[in-house]
N, C-alpha and C. Protein backbone atom coordinates (compact mmCIF):
# COMPACT_ATOMS: atom_id res chain seq x y z
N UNK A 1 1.51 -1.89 -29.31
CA UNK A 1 1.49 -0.51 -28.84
C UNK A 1 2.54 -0.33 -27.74
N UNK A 2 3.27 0.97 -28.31
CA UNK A 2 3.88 1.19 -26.55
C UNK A 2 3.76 1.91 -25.55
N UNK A 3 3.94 1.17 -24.22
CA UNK A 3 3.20 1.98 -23.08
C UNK A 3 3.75 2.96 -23.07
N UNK A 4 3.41 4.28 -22.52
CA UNK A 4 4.19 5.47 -22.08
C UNK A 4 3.82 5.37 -20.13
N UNK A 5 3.39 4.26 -19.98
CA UNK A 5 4.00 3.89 -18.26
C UNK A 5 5.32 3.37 -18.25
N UNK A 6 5.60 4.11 -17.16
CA UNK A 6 7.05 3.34 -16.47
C UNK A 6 7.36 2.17 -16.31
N UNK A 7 8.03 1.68 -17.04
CA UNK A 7 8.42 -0.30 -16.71
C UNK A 7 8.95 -0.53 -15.35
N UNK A 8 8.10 -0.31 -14.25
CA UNK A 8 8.57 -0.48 -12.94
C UNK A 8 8.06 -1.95 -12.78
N UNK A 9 7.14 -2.61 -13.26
CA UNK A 9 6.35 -4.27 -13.36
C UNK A 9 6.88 -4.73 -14.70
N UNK A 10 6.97 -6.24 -14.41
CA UNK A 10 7.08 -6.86 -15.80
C UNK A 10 5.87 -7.70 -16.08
N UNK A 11 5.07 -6.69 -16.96
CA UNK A 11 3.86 -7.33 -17.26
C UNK A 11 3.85 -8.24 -17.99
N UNK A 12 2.00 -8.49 -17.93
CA UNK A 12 1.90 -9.86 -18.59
C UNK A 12 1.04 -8.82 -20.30
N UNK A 13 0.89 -9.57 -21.30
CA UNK A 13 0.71 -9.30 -22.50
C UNK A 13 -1.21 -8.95 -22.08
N UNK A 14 -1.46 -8.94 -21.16
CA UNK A 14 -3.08 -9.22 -21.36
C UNK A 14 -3.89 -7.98 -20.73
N UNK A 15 -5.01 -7.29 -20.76
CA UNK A 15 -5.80 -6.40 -19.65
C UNK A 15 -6.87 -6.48 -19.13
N UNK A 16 -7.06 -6.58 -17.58
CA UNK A 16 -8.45 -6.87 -17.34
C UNK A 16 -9.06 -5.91 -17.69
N UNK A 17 -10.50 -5.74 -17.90
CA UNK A 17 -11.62 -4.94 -18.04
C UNK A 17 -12.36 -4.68 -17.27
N UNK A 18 -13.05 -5.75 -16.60
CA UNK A 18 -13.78 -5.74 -15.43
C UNK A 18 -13.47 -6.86 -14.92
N UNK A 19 -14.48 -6.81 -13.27
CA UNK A 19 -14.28 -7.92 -12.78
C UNK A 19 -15.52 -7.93 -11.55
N UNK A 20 -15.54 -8.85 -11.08
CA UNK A 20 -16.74 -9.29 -10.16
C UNK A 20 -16.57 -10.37 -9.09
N UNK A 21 -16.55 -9.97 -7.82
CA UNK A 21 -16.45 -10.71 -6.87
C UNK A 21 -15.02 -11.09 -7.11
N UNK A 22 -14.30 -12.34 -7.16
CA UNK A 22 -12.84 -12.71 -7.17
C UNK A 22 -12.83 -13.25 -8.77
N UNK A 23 -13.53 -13.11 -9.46
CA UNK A 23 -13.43 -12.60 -10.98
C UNK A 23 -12.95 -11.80 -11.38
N UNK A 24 -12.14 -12.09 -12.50
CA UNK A 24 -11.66 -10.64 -13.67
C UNK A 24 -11.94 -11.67 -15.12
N UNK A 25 -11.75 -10.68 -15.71
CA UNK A 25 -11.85 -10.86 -17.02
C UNK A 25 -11.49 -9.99 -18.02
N UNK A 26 -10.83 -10.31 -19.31
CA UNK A 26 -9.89 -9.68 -19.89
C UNK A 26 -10.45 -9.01 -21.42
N UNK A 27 -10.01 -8.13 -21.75
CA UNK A 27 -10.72 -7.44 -22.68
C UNK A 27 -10.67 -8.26 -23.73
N UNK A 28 -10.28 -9.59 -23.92
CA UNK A 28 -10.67 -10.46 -25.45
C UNK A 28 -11.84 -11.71 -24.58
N UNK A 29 -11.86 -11.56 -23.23
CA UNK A 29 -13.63 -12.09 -22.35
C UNK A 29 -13.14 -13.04 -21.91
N UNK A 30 -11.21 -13.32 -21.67
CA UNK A 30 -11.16 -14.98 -21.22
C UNK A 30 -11.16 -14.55 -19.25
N UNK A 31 -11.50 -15.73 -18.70
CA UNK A 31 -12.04 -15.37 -17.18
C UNK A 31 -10.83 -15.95 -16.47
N UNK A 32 -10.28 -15.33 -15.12
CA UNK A 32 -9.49 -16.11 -14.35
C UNK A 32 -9.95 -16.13 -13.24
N UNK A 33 -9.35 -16.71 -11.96
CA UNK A 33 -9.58 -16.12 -10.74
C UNK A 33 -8.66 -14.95 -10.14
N UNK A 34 -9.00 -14.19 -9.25
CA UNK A 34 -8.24 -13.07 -9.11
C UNK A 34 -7.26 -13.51 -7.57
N UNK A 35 -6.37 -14.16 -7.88
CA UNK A 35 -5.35 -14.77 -6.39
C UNK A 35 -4.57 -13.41 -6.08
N UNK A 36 -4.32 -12.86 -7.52
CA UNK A 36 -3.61 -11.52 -6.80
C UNK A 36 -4.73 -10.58 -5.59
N UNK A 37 -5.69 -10.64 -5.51
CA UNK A 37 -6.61 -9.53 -5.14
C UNK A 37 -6.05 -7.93 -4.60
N UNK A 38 -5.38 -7.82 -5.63
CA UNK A 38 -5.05 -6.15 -4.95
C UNK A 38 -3.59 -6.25 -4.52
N UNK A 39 -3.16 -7.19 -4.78
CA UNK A 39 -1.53 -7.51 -4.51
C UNK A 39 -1.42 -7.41 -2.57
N UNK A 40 -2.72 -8.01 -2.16
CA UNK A 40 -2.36 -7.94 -1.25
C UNK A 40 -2.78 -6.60 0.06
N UNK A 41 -2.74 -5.95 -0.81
CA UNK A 41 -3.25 -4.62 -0.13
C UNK A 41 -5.14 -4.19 0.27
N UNK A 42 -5.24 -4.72 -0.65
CA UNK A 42 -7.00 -4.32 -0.73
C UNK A 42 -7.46 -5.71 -1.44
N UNK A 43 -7.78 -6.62 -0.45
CA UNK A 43 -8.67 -7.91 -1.14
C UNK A 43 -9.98 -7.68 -0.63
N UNK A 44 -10.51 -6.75 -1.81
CA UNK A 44 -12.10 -6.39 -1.60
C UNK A 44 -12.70 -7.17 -2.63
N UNK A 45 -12.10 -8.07 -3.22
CA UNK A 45 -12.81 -8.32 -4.88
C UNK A 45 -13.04 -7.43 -5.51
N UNK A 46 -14.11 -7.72 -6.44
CA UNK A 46 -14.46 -6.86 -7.26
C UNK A 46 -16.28 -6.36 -7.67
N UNK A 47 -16.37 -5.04 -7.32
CA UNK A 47 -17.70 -4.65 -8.08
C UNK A 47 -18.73 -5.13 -7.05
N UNK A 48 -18.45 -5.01 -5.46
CA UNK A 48 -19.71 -5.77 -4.41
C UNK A 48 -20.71 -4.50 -4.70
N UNK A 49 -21.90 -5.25 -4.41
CA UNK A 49 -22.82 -3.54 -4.38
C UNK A 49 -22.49 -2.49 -3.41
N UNK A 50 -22.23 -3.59 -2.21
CA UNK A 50 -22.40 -2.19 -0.77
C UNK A 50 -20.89 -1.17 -1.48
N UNK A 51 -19.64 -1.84 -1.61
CA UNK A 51 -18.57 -1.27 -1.93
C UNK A 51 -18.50 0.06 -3.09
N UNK A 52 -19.49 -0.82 -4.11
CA UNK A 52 -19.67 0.49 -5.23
C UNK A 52 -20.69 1.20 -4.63
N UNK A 53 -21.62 1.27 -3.96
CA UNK A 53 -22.90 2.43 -3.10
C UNK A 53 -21.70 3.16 -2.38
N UNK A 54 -20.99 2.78 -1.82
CA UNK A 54 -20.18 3.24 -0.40
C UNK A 54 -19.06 4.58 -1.22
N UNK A 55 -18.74 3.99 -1.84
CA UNK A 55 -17.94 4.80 -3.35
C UNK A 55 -18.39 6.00 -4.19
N UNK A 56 -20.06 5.70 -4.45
CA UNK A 56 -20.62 6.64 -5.47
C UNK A 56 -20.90 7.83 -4.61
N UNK A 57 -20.96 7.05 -3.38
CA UNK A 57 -21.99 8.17 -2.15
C UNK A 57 -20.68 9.34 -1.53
N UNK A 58 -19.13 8.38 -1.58
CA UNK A 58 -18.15 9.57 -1.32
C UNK A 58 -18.06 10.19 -2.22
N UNK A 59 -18.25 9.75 -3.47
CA UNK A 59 -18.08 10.42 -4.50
C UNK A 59 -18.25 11.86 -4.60
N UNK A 60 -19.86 11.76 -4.77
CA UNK A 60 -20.69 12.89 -4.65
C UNK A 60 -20.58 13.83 -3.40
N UNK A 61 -19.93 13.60 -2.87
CA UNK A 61 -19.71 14.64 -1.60
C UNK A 61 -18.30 14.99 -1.88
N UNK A 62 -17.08 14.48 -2.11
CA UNK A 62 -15.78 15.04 -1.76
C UNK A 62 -15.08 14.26 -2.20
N UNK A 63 -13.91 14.34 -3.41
CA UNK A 63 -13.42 13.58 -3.69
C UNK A 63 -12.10 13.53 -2.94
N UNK A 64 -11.21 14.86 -2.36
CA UNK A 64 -9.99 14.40 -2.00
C UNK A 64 -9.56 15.34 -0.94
N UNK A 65 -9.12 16.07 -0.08
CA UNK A 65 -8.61 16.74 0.98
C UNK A 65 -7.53 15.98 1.39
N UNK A 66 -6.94 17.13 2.01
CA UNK A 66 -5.47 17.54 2.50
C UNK A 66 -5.39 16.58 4.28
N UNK A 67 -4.60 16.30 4.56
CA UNK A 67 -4.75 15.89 5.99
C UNK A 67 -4.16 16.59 6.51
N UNK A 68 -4.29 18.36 5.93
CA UNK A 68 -4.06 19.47 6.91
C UNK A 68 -5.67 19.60 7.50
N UNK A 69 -6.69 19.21 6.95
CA UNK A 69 -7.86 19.67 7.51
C UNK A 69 -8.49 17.65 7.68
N UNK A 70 -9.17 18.04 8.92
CA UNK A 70 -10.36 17.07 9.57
C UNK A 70 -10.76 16.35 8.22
N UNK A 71 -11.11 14.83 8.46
CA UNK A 71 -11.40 14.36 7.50
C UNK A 71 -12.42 13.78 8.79
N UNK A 72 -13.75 13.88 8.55
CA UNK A 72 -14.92 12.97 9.50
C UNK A 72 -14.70 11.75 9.23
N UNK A 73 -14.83 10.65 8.16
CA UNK A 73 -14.89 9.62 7.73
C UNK A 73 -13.78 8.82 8.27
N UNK A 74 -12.31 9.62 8.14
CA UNK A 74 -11.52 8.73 8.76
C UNK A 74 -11.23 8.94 9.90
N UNK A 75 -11.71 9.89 10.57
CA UNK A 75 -11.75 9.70 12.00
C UNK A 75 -12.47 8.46 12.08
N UNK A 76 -13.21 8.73 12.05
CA UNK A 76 -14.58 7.76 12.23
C UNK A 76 -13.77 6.12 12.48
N UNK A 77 -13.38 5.90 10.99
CA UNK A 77 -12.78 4.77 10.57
C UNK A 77 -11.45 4.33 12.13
N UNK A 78 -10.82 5.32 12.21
CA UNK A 78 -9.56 5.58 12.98
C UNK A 78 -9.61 4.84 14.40
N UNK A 79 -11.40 5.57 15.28
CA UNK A 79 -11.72 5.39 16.03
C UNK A 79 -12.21 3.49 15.79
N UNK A 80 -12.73 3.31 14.92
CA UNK A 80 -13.47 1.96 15.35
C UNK A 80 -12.29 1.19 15.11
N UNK A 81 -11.20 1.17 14.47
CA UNK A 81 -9.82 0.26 14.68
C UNK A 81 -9.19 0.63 16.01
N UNK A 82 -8.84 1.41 16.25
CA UNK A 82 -8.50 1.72 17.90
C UNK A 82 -8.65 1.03 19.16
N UNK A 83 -10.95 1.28 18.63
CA UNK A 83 -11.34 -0.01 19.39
C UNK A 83 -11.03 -0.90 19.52
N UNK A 84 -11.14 -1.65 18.49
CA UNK A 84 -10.86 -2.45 18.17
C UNK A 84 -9.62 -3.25 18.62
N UNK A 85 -8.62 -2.71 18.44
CA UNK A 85 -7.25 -3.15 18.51
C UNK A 85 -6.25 -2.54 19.73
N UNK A 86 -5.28 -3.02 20.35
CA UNK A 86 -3.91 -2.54 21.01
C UNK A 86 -3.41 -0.85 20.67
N UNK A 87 -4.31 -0.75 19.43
CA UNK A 87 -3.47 0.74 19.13
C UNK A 87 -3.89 1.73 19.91
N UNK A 88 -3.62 2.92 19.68
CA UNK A 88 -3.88 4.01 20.04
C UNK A 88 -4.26 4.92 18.93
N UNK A 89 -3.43 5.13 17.87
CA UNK A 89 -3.53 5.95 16.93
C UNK A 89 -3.10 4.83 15.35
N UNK A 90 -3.84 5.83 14.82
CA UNK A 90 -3.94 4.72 12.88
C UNK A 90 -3.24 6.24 12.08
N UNK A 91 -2.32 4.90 11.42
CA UNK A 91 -1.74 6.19 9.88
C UNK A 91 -2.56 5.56 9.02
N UNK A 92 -2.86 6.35 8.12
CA UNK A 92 -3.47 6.33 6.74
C UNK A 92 -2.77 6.84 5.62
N UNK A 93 -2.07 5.72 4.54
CA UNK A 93 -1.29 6.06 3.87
C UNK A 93 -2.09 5.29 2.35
N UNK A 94 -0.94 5.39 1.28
CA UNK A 94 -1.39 5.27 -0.23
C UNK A 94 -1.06 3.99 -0.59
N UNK A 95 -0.10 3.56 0.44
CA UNK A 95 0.58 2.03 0.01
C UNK A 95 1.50 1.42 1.31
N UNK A 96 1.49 -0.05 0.70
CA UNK A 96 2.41 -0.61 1.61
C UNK A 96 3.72 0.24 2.23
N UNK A 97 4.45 0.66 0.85
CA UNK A 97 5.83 1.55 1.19
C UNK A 97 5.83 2.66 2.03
N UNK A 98 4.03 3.16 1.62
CA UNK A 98 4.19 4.47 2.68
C UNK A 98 4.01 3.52 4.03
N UNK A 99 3.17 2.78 4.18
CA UNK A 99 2.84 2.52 5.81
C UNK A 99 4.78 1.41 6.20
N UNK A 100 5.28 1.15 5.57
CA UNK A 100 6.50 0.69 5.61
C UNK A 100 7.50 2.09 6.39
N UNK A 101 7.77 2.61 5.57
CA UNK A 101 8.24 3.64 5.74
C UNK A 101 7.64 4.25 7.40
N UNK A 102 6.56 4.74 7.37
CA UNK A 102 6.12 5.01 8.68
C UNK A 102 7.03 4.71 10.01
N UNK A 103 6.52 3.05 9.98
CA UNK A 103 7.23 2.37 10.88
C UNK A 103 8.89 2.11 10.91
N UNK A 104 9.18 2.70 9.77
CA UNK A 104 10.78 2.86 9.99
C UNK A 104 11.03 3.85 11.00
N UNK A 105 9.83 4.99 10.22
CA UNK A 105 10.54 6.57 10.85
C UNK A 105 10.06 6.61 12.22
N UNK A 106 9.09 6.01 12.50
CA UNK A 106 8.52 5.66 14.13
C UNK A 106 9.80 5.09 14.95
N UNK A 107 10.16 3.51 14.13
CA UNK A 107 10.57 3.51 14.93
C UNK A 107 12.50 4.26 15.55
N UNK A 108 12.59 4.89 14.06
CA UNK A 108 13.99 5.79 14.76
C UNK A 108 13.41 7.09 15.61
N UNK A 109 12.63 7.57 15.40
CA UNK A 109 12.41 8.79 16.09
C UNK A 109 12.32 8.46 17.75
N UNK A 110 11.41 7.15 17.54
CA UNK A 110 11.18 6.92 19.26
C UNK A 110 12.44 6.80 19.96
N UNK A 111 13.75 5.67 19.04
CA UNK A 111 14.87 5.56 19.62
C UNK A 111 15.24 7.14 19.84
N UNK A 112 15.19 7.98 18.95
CA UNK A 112 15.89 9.33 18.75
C UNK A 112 15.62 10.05 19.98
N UNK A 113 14.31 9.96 20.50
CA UNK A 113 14.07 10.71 21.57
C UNK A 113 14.17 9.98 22.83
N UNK A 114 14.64 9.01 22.95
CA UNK A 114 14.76 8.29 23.89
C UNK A 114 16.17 8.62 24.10
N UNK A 115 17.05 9.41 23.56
CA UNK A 115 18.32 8.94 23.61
C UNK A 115 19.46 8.10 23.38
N UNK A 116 18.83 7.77 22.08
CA UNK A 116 19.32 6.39 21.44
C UNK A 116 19.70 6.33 20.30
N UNK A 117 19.64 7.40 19.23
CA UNK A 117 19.98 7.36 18.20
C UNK A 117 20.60 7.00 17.44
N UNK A 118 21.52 5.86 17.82
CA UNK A 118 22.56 4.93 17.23
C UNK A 118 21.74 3.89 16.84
N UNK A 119 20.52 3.45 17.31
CA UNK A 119 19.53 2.34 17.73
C UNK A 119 18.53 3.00 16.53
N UNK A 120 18.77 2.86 14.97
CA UNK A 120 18.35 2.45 13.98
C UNK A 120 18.06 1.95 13.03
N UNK A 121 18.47 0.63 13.02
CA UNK A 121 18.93 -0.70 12.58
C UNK A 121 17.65 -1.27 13.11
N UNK A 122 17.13 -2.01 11.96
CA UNK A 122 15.60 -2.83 12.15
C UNK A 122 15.60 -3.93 11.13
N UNK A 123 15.38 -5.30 11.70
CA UNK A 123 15.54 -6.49 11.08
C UNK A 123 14.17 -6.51 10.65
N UNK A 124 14.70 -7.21 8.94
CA UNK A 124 13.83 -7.52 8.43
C UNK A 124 14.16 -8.76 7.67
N UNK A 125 12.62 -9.06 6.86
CA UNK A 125 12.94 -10.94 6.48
C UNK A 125 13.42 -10.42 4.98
N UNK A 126 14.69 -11.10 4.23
CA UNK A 126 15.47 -11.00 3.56
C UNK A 126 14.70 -11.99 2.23
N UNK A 127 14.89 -10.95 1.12
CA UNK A 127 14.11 -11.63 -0.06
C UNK A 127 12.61 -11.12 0.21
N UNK A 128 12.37 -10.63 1.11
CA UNK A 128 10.20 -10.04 0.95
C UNK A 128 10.63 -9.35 0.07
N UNK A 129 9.58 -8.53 -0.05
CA UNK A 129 9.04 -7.52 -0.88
C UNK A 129 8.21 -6.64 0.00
N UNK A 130 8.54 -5.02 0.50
CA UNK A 130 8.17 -4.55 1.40
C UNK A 130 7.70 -3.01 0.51
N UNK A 131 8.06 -2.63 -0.67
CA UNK A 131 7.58 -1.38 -1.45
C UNK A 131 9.10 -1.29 -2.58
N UNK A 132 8.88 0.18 -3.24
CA UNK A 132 9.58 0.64 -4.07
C UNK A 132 10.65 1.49 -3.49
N UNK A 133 9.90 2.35 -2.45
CA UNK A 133 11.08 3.55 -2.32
C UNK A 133 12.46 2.57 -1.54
N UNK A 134 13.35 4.07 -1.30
CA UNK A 134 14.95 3.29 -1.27
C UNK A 134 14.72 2.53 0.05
N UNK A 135 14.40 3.16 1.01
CA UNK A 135 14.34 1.96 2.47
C UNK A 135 13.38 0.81 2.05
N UNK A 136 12.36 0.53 1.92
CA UNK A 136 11.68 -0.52 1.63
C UNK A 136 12.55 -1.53 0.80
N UNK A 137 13.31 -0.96 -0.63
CA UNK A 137 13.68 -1.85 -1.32
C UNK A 137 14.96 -2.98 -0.73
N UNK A 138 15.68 -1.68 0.28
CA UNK A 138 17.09 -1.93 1.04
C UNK A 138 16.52 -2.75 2.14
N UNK A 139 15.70 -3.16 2.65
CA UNK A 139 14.50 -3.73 3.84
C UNK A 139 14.37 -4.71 3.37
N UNK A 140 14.07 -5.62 1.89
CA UNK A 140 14.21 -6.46 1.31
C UNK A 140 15.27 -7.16 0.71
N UNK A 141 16.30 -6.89 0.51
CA UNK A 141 17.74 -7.23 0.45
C UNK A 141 17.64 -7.64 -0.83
N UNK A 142 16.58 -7.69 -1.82
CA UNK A 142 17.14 -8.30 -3.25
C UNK A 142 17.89 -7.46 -4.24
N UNK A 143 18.97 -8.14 -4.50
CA UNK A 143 19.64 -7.65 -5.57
C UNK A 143 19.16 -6.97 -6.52
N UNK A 144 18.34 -7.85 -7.58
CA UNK A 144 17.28 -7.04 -8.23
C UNK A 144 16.91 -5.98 -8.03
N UNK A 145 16.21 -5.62 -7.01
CA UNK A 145 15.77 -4.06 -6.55
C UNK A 145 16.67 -3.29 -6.28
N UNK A 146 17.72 -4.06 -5.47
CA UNK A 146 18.74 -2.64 -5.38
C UNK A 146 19.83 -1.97 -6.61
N UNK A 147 20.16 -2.63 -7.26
CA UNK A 147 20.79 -2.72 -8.51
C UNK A 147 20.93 -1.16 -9.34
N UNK A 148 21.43 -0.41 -9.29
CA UNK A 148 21.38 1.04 -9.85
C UNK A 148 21.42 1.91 -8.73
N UNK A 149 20.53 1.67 -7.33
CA UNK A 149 19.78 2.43 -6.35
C UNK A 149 21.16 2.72 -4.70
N UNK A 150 22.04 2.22 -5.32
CA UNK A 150 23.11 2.62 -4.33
C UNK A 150 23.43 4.40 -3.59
N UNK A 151 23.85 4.25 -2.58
CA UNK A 151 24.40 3.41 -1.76
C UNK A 151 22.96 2.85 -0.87
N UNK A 152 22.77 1.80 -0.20
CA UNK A 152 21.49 1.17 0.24
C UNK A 152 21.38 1.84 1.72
N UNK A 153 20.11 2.03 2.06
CA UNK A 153 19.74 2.38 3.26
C UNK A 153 20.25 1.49 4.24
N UNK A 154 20.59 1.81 5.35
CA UNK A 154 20.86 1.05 6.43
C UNK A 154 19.13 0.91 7.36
């Protein structure tokens, strides 16, 4: 069959179905362990009870809003990392690239208003993998990714 997704991954021939705890398993039932867990982003496993209760229960109340209006929950969330941590304030984004990105634009703006705006140049480790969009990919220096996507972000 052919996908009508975008060949942005070079997949593997197989699909999980479900999965459980750091289990998956593939729609012909063979089992692996899950080392990817979320590529990194979300290693929640898979299918915990509290996680699916925690899920069904946003469910039923609200599935999606604007972060033009108050969201209680992630305040909520916002505040107990705060505590928690050195920060002050939390972004909440969709992916690595967005929270990548962030900290690009953070950190030129701060230079920007500081009077510094020449001071946008930010080292990064060469060969990661930091997202898709054009700064992230140019942030990673691989050929591969940049390849078509010229001229590269500075």
């Amino acid at each position: 069959m052919t996908s009508a997704v975008l060949p942005t991954y070079a997949r593997t021939d197989f699909a999980f179905e479900r999965g459980e705890g750091v289990r998956l398993w593939t729609d012909t039932g063979e089992e692996y362990l899950d080392f990817g867990a979320g590529i990194a982003v979300n290693s929640l496993g898979h299918s915990h009870p509290r996680l699916v209760e925690a899920l069904k229960a946003q469910a039923e109340k609200l599935w999606h809003t604007s972060n033009l209006y108050r969201i209680p929950g992630q305040e909520e969330l916002a505040k107990k990392l705060t505590d928690a941590t050195f920060a002050d304030f939390v972004f909440f984004g969709n992916s690595g690239a967005e929270a990548m990105e962030c900290c690009i634009k953070t950190a030129r703006k701060y230079h920007s208003e500081k009077g510094n705006p020449e001071r946008y140049r930010i080292i990064t480790y060469d060969g990661a993998f930091h997202g898709r969009t054009l700064a992230t990919i140019a942030a990673g220096g691989q050929e591969k990714h940049l390849a078509g996507f010229g001229p590269v972000v500075e």
